[in-house]
Protein backbone atom coordinates (compact mmCIF):
# COMPACT_ATOMS: atom_id res chain seq x y z
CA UNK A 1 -16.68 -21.40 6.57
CA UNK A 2 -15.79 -20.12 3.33
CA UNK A 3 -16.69 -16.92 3.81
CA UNK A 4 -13.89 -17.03 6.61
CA UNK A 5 -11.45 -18.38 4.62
CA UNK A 6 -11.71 -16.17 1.64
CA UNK A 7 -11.12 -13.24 4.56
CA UNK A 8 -8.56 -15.08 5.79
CA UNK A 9 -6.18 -15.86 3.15
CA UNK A 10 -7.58 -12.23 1.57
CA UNK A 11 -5.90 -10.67 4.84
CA UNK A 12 -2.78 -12.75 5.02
CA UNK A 13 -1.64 -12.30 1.78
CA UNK A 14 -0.90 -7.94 2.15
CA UNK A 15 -0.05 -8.66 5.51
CA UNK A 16 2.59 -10.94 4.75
CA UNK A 17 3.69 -8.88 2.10
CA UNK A 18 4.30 -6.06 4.39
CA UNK A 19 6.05 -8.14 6.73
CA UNK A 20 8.42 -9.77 4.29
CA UNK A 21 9.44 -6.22 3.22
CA UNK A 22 9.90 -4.37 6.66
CA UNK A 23 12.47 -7.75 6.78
CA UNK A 24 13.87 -7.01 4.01
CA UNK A 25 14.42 -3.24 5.00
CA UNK A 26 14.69 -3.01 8.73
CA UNK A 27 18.31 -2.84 8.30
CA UNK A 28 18.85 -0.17 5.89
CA UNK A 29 15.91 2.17 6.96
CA UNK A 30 17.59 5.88 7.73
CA UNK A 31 13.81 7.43 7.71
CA UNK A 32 15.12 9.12 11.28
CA UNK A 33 18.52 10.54 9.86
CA UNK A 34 16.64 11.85 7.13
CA UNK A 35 15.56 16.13 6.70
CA UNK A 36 12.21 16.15 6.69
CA UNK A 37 9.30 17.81 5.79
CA UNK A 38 6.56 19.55 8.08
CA UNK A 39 4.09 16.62 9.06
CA UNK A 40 6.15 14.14 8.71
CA UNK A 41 4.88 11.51 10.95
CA UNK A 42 7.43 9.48 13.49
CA UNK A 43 8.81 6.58 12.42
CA UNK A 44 6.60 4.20 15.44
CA UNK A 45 3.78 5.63 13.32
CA UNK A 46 4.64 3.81 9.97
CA UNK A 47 4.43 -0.14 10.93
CA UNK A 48 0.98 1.02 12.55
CA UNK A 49 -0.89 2.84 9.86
CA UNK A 50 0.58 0.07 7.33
CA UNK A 51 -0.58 -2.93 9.69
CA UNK A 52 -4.05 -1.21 9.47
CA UNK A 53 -3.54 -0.70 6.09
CA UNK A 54 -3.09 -4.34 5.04
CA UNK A 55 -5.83 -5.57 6.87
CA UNK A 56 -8.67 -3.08 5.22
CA UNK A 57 -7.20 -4.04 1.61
CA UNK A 58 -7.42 -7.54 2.81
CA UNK A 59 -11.37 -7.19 3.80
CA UNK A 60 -11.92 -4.97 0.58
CA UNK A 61 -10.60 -7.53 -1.53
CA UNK A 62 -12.10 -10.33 0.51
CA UNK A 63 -15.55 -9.19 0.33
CA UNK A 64 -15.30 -9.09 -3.57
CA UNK A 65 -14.01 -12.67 -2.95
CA UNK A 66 -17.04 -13.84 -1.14
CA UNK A 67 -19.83 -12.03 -3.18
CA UNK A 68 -17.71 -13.32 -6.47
CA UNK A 69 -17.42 -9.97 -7.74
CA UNK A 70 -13.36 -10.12 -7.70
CA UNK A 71 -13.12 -10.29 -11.72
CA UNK A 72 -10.23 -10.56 -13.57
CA UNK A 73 -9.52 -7.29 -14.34
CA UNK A 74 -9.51 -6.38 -10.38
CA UNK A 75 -7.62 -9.64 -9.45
CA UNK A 76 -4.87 -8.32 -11.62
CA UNK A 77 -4.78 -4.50 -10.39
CA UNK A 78 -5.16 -5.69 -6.79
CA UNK A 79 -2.13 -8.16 -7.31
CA UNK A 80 -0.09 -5.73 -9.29
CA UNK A 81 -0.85 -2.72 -7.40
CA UNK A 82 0.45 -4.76 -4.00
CA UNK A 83 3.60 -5.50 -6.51
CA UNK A 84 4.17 -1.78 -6.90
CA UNK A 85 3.93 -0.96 -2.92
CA UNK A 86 6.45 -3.56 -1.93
CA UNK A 87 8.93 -2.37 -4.56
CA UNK A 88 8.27 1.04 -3.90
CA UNK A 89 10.11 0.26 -0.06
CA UNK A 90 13.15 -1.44 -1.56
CA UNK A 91 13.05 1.66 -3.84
CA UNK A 92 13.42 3.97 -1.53
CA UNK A 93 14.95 2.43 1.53
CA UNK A 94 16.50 -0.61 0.88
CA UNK A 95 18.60 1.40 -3.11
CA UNK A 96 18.35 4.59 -1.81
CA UNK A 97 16.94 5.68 -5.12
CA UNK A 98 14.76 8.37 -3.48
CA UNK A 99 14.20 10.34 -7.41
CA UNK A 100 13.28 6.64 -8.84
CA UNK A 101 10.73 6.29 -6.12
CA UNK A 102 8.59 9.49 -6.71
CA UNK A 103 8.20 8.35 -10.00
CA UNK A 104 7.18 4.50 -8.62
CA UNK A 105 4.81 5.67 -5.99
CA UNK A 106 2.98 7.84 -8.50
CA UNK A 107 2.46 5.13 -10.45
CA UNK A 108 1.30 3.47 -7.87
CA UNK A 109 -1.34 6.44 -6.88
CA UNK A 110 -2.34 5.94 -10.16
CA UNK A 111 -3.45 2.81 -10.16
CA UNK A 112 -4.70 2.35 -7.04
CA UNK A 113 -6.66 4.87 -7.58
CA UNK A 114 -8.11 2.84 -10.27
CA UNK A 115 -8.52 -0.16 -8.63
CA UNK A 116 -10.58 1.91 -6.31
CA UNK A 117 -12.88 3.22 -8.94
CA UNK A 118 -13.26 -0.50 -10.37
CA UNK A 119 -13.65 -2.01 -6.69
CA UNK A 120 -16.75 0.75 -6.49
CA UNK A 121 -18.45 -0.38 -10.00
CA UNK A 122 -18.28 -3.90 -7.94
CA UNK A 123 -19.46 -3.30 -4.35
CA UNK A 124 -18.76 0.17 -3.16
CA UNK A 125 -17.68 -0.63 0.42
CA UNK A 126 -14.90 -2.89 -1.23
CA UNK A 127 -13.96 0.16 -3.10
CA UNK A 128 -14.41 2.79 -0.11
CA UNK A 129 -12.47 0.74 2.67
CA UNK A 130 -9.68 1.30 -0.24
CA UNK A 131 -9.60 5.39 0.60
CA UNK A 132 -7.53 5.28 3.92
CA UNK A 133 -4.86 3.50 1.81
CA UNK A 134 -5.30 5.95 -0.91
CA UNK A 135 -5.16 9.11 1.02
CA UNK A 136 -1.95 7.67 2.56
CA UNK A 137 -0.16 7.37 -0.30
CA UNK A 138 -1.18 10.82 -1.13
CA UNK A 139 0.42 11.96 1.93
CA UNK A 140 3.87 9.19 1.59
CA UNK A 141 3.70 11.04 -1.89
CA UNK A 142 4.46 14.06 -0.57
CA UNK A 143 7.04 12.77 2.40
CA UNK A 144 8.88 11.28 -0.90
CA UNK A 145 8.92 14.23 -2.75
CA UNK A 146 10.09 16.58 0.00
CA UNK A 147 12.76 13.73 1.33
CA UNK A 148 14.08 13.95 -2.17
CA UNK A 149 14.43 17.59 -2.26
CA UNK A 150 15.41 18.10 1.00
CA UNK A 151 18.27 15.44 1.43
């Protein structure tokens, strides 16, 4: 029963995150009025791949939880780096500071990317279900980036 818990509240907790921002947002996003770049995905896409998103951080972090292998130093990059993603929206949609937020999602490539690596020294499926999140910042990288330059 613990087990299920720790999942639980593991899953809630990016989930709610992401809700509480696409509140927060909904009413200023102008992603569809915007020039965009080749590949850029349609906006029905975005609360999708983010749902999905959520949910594997949520397992990755919960099986650390479970197996006790969620030290302090990943708590804190885990915690912070979900900090950095929900600023990085009212960045960019709800300030319109589109040259702020290359700077703030690159930061947050960064250290996701080491919260990955740590996640692995841990339990490398809790560091591995991280990649789909990584490689999609790589790409919302890139959609930031050209936004910027082409608007």
């Amino acid at each position: 029963m613990k087990k299920i818990k720790n999942y639980f509240w593991a899953i809630l907790i990016p989930v709610l995150i992401g809700i509480i921002v696409g509140i927060l947002i909904n009413s200023k996003l102008d992603y569809n009025n915007l020039i965009k770049p080749p590949f850029a995905p349609p906006s029905i896409l975005f609360p999708i791949v983010w749902s999905i998103l959520y949910v594997l951080m949520g397992i990755s972090y919960g099986i650390l939880k479970n197996d006790q292998l969620n030290n302090s130093k990943i708590k804190f990059i885990y915690y912070f780096q979900l900090f950095i993603n929900a600023l990085w929206s009212i960045f960019f949609f709800l300030l319109k500071w589109r040259l702020f937020s290359i700077f703030w999602i690159i930061i947050l490539d960064i250290t996701v990317l080491i919260m990955i690596l740590e996640m692995i020294k841990s339990k490398k499926i809790a560091g591995l279900l991280q990649l789909p999140y990584f490689f999609w910042l790589i790409f919302a990288t890139y959609l930031n980036i050209s936004i910027y330059y082409l608007n």
